[in-house]
C-alpha atoms as a PDB file:
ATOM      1  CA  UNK A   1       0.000   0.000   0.000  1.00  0.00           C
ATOM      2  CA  UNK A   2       1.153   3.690  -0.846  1.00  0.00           C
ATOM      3  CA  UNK A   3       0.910   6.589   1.552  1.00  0.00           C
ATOM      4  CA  UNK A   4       1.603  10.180   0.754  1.00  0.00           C
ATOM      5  CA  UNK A   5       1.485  12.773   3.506  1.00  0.00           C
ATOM      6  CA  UNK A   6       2.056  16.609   3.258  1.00  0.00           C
ATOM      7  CA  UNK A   7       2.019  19.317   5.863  1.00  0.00           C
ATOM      8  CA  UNK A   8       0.867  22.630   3.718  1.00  0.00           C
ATOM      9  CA  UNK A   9       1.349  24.980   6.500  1.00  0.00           C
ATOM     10  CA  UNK A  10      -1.679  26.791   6.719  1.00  0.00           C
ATOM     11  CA  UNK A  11      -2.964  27.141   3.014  1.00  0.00           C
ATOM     12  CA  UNK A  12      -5.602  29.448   2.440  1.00  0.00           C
ATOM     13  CA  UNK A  13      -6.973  31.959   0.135  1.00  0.00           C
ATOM     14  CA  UNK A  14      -4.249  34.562   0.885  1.00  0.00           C
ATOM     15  CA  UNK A  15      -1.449  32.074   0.204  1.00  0.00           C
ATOM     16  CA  UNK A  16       1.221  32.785  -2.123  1.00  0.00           C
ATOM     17  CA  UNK A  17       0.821  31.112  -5.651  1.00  0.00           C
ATOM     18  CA  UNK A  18       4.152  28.871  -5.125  1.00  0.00           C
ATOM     19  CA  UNK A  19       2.846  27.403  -1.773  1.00  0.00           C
ATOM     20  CA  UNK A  20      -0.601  26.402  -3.882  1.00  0.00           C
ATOM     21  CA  UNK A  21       1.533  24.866  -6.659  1.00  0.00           C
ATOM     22  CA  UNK A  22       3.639  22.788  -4.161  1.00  0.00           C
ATOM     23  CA  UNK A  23      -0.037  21.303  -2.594  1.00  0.00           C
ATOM     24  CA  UNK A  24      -1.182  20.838  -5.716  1.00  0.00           C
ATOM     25  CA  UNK A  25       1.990  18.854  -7.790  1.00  0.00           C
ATOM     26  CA  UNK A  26       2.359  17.137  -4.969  1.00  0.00           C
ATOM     27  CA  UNK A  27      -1.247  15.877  -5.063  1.00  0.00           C
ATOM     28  CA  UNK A  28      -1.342  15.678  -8.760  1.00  0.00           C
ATOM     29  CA  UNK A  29       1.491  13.300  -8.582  1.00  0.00           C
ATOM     30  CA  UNK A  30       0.010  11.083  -6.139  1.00  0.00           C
ATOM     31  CA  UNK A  31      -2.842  10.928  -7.737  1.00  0.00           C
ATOM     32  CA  UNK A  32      -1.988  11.131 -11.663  1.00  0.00           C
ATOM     33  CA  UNK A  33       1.507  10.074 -11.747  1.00  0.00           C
ATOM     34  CA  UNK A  34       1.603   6.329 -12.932  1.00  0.00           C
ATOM     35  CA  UNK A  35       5.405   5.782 -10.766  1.00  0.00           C
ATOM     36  CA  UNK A  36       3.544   7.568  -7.516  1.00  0.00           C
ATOM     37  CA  UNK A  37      -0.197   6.036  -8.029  1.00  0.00           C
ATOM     38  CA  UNK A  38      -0.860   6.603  -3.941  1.00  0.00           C
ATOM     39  CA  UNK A  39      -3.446   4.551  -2.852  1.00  0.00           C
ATOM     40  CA  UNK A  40      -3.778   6.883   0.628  1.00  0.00           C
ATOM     41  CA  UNK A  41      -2.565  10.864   0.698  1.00  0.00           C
ATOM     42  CA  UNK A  42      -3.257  13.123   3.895  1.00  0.00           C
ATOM     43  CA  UNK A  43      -2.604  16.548   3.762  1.00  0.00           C
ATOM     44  CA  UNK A  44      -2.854  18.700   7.406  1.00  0.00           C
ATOM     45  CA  UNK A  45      -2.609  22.385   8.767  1.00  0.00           C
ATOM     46  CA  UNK A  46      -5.237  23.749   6.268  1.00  0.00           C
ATOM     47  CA  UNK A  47      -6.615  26.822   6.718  1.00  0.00           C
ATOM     48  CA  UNK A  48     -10.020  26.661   7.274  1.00  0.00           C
ATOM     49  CA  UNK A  49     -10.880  29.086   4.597  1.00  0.00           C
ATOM     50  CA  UNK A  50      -9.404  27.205   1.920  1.00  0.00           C
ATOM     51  CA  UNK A  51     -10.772  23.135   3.514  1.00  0.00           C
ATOM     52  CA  UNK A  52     -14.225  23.388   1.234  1.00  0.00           C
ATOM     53  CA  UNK A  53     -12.119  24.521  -1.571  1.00  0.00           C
ATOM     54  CA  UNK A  54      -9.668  21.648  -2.196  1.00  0.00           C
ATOM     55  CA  UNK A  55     -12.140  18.970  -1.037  1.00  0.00           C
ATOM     56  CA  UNK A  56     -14.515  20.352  -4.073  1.00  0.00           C
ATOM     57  CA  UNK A  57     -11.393  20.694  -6.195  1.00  0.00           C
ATOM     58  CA  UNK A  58      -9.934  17.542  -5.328  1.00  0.00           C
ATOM     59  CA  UNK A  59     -13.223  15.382  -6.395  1.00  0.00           C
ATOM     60  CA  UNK A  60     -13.802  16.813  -9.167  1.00  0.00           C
ATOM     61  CA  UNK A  61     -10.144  16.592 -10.239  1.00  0.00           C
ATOM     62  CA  UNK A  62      -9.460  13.053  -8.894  1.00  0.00           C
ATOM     63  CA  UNK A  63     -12.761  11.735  -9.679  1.00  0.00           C
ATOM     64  CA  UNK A  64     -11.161   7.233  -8.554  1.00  0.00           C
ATOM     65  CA  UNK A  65     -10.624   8.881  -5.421  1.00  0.00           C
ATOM     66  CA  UNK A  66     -13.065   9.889  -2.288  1.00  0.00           C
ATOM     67  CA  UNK A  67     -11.779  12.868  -0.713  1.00  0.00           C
ATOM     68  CA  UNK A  68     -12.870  13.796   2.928  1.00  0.00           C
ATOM     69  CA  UNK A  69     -12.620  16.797   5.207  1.00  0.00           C
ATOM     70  CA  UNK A  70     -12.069  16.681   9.075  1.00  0.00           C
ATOM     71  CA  UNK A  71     -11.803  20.443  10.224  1.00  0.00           C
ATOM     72  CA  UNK A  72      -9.775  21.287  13.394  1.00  0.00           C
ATOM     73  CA  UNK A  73      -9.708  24.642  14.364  1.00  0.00           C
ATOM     74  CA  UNK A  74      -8.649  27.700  12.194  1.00  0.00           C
ATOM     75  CA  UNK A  75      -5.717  26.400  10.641  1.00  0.00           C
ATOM     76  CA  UNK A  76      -5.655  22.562  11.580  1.00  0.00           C
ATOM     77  CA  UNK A  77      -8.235  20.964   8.882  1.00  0.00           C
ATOM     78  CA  UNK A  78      -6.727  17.988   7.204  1.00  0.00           C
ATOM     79  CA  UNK A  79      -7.819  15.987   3.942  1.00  0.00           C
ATOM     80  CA  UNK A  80      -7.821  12.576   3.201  1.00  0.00           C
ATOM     81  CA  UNK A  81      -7.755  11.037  -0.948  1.00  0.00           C
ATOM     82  CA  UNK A  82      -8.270   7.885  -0.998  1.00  0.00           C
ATOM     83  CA  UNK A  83      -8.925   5.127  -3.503  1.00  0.00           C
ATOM     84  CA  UNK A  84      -9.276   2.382  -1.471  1.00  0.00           C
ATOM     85  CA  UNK A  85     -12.677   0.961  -1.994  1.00  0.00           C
ATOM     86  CA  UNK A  86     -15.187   0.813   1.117  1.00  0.00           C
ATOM     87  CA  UNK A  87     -12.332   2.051   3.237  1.00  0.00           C
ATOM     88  CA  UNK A  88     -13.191   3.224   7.115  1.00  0.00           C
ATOM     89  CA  UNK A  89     -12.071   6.337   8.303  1.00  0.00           C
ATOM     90  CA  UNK A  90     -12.795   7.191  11.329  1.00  0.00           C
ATOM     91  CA  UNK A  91     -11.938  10.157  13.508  1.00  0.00           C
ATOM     92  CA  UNK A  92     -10.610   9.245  17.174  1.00  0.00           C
ATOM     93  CA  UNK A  93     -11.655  12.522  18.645  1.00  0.00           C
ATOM     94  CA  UNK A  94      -9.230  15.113  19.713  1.00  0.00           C
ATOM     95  CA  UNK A  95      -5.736  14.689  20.283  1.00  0.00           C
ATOM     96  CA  UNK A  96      -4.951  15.546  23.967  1.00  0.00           C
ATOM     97  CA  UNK A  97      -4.805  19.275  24.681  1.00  0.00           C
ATOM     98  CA  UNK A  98      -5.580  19.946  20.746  1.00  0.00           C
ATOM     99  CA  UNK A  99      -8.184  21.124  18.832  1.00  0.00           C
ATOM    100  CA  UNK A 100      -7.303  18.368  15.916  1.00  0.00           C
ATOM    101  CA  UNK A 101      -8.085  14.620  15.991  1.00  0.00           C
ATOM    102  CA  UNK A 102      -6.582  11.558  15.062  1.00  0.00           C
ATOM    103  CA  UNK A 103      -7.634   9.785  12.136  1.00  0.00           C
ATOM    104  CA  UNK A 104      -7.309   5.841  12.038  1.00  0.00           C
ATOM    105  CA  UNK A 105      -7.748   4.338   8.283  1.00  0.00           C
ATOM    106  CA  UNK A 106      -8.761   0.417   8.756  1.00  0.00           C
ATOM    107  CA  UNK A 107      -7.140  -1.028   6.039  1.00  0.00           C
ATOM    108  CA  UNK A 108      -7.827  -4.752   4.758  1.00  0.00           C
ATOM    109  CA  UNK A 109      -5.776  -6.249   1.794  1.00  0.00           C
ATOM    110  CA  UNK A 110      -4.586  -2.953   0.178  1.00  0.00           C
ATOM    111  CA  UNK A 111      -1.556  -4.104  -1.958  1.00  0.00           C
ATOM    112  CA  UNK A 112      -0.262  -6.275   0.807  1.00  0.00           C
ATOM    113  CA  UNK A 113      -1.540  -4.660   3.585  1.00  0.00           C
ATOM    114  CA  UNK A 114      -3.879  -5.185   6.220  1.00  0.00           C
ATOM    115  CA  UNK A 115      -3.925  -2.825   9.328  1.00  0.00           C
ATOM    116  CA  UNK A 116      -4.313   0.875  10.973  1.00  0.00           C
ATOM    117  CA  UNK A 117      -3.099   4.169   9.001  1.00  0.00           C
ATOM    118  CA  UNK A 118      -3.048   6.620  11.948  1.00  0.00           C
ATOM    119  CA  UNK A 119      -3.070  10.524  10.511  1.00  0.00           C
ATOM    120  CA  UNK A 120      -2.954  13.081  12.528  1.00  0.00           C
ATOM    121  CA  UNK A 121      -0.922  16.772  12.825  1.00  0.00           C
ATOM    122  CA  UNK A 122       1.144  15.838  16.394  1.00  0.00           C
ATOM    123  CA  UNK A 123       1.606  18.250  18.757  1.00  0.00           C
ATOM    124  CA  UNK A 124       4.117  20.903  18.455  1.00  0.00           C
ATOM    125  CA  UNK A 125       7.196  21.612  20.375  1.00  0.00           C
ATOM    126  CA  UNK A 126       8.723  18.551  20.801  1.00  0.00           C
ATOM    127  CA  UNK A 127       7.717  17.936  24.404  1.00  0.00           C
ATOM    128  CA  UNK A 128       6.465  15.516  26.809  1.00  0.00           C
ATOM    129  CA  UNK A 129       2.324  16.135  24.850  1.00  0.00           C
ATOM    130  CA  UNK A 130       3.364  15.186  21.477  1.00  0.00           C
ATOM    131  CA  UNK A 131       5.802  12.375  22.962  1.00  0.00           C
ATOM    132  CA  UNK A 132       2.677  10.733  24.561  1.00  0.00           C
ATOM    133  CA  UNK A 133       0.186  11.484  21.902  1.00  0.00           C
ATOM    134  CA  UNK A 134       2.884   9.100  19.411  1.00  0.00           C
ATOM    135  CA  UNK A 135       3.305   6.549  22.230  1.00  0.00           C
ATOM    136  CA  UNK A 136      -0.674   6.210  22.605  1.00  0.00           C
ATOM    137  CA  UNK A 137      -0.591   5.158  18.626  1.00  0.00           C
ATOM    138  CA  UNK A 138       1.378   1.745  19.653  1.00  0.00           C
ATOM    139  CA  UNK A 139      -2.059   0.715  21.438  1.00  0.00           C
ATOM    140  CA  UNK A 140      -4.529   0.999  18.234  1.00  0.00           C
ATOM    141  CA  UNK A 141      -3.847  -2.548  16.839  1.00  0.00           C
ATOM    142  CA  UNK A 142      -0.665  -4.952  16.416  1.00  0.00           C
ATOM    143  CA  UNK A 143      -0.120  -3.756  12.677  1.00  0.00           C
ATOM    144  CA  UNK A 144      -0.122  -0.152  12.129  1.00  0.00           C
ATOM    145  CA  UNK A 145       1.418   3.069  10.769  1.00  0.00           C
ATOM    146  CA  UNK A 146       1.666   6.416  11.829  1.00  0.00           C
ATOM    147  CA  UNK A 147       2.301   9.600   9.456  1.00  0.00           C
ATOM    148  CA  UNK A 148       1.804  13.153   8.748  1.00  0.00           C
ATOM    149  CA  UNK A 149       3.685  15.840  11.111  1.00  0.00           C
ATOM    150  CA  UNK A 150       5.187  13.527  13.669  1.00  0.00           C
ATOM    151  CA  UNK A 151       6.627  17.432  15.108  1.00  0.00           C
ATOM    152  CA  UNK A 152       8.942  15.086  17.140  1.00  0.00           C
ATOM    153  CA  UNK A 153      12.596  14.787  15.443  1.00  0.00           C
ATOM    154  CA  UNK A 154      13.754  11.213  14.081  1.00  0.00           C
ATOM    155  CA  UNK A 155      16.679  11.800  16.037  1.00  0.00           C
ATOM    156  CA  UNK A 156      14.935  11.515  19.137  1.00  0.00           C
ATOM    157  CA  UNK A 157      13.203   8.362  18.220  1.00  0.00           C
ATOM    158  CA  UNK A 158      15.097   6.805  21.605  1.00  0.00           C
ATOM    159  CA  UNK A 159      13.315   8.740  23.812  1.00  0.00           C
ATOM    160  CA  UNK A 160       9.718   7.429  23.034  1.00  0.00           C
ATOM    161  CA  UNK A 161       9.096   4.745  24.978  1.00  0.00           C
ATOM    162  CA  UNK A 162       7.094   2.277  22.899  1.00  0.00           C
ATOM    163  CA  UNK A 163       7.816  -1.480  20.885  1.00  0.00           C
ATOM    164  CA  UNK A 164       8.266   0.927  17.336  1.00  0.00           C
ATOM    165  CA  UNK A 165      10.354   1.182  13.976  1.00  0.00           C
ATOM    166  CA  UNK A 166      10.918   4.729  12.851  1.00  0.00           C
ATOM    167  CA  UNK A 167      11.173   5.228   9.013  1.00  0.00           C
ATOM    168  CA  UNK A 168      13.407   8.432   7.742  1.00  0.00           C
ATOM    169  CA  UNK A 169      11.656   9.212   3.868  1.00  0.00           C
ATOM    170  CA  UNK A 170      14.103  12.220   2.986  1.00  0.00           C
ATOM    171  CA  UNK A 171      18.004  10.121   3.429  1.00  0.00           C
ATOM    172  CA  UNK A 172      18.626  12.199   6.547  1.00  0.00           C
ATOM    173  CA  UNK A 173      17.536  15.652   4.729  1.00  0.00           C
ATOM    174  CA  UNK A 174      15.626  18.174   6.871  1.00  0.00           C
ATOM    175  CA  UNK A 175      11.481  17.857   6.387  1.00  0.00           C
ATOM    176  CA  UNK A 176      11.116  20.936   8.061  1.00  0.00           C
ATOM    177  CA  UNK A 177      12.689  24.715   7.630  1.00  0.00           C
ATOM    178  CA  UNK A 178      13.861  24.630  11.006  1.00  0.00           C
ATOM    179  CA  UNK A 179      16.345  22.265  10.000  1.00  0.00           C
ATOM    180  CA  UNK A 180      14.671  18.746  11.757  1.00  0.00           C
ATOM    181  CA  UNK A 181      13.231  15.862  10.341  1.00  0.00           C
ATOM    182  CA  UNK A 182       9.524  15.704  11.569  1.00  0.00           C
ATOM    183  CA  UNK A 183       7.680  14.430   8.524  1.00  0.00           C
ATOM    184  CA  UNK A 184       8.320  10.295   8.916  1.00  0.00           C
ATOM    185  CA  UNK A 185       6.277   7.310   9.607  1.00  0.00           C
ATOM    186  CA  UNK A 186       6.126   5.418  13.011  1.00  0.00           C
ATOM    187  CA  UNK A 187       5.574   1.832  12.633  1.00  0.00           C
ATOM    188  CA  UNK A 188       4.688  -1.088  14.757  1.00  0.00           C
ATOM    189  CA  UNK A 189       7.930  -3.504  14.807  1.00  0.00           C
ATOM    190  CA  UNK A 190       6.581  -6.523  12.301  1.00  0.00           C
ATOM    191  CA  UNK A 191       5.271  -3.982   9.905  1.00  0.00           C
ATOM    192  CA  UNK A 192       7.644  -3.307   6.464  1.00  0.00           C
ATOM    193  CA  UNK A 193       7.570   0.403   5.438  1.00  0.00           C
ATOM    194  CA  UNK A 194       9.916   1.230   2.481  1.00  0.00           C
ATOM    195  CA  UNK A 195       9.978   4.923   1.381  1.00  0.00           C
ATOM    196  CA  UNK A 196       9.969   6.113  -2.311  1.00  0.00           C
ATOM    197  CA  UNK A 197      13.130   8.494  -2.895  1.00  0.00           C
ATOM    198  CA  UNK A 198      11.711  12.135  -3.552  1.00  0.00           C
ATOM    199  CA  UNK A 199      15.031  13.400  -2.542  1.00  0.00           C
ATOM    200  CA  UNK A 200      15.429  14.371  -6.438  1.00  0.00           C
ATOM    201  CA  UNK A 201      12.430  16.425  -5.850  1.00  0.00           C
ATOM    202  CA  UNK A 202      14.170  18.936  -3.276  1.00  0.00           C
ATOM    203  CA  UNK A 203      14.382  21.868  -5.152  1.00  0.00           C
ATOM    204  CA  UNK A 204      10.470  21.440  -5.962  1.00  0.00           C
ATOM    205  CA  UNK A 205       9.661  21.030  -2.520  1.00  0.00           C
ATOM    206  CA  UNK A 206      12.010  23.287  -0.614  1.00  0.00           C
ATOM    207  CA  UNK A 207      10.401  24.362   2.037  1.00  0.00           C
ATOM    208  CA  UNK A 208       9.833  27.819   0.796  1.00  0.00           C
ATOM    209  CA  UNK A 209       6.547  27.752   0.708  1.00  0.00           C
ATOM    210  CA  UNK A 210       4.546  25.098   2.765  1.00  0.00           C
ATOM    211  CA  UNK A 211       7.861  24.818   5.288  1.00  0.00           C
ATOM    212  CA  UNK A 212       7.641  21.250   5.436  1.00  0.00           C
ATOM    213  CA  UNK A 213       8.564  19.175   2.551  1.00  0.00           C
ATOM    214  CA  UNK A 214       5.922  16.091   1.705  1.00  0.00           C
ATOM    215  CA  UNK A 215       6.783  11.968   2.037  1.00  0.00           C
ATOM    216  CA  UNK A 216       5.503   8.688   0.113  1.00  0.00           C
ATOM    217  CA  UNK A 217       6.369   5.997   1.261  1.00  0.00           C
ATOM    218  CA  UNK A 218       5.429   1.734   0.644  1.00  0.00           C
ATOM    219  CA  UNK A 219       3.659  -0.117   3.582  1.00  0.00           C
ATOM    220  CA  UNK A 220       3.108  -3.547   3.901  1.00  0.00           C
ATOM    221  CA  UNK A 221       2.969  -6.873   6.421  1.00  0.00           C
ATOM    222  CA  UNK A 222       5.906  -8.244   7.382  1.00  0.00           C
END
């Protein structure tokens, strides 16, 4: 199964042209782009202005694909494409102390897959909320995946204290202007998760404009 995942950083009606063409190659690619061909893509930190907007867009663009909206707050309404048939998406509530949720895609026989996606925009900061909002993911079933912004540093993967695999999609580049890598996928321990090499792609996605930089990556049973 293939998984793209995109922080936008707040894209709205006022956003600059280049961070609207970075959203939307990224999704075209997923979605049109025969070597990408993403069965799953989750883009979070929308702007809420902008949420109706590329869920319209989207479906009538990507017409093989169901796209869904989940708002959070004023700039922390995330998207889901999907073109998985009869897949269950259901929304966990909100993460502790935030005003956005966890999604949790149930996912049976997608390419070699069978298991939880868990989506979500973690916690920023780096501190003890985010680490226990990733930790609580290890509980949601014995084959799973976690993506989207992790906002907790692949370095630091040693301090979270949970049976987990972390996944770097970027060859140790930054995912994030500030220089970390917080854009990667958590996985329980017997799950495989390969990552497609976009690392060709860095001057397209540079963080100029959304200041994250997007991921795809492979999932499947071990």
């Amino acid at each position: 199964m293939r998984i793209g995942s995109f922080n936008i950083e707040k894209s709205g009606e006022s956003s600059l042209t280049s961070k609207k063409l970075q959203v939307e190659t990224f999704v075209n690619l997923c979605c049109t782009n025969t070597d990408w061909d993403a069965d799953l893509v989750f883009l979070c930190e929308i702007h809420s202005g902008l949420l109706d907007t590329y869920e319209e867009q989207f479906a009538q663009m990507y017409p093989t694909y169901a796209v869904s909206a989940f708002r959070g707050g004023y700039s922390n309404g995330y998207i889901v494409l999907s073109k998985i048939e009869g897949i269950a998406i259901s929304d966990q509530g909100h993460l502790r102390g935030l005003n956005r949720d966890l999604l949790v895609a149930d996912v049976q026989g997608v390419n070699g897959f069978s298991g939880s996606v868990l989506l979500a925009h973690f916690k920023s900061g780096r501190g003890g909320l985010t680490k226990s909002q990733l930790e609580n993911c290890a509980v949601l079933g014995s084959a799973w995946v976690a993506t989207g912004d992790l906002n907790w540093d692949i370095g630091d993967m040693g301090q979270l204290s949970v049976p987990a695999l972390s996944h770097d999609c970027w060859n140790g580049m930054p995912t994030q202007r500030s220089g970390g890598i917080l854009d990667w996928v958590l996985s329980a321990p017997d799950v495989d998760v390969r990552p497609v090499d976009l690392t060709g792609m860095a001057d397209v996605f540079d963080m100029s404009a959304p200041d994250h930089r997007p991921i795809l990556f492979d999932v499947r049973n071990g």
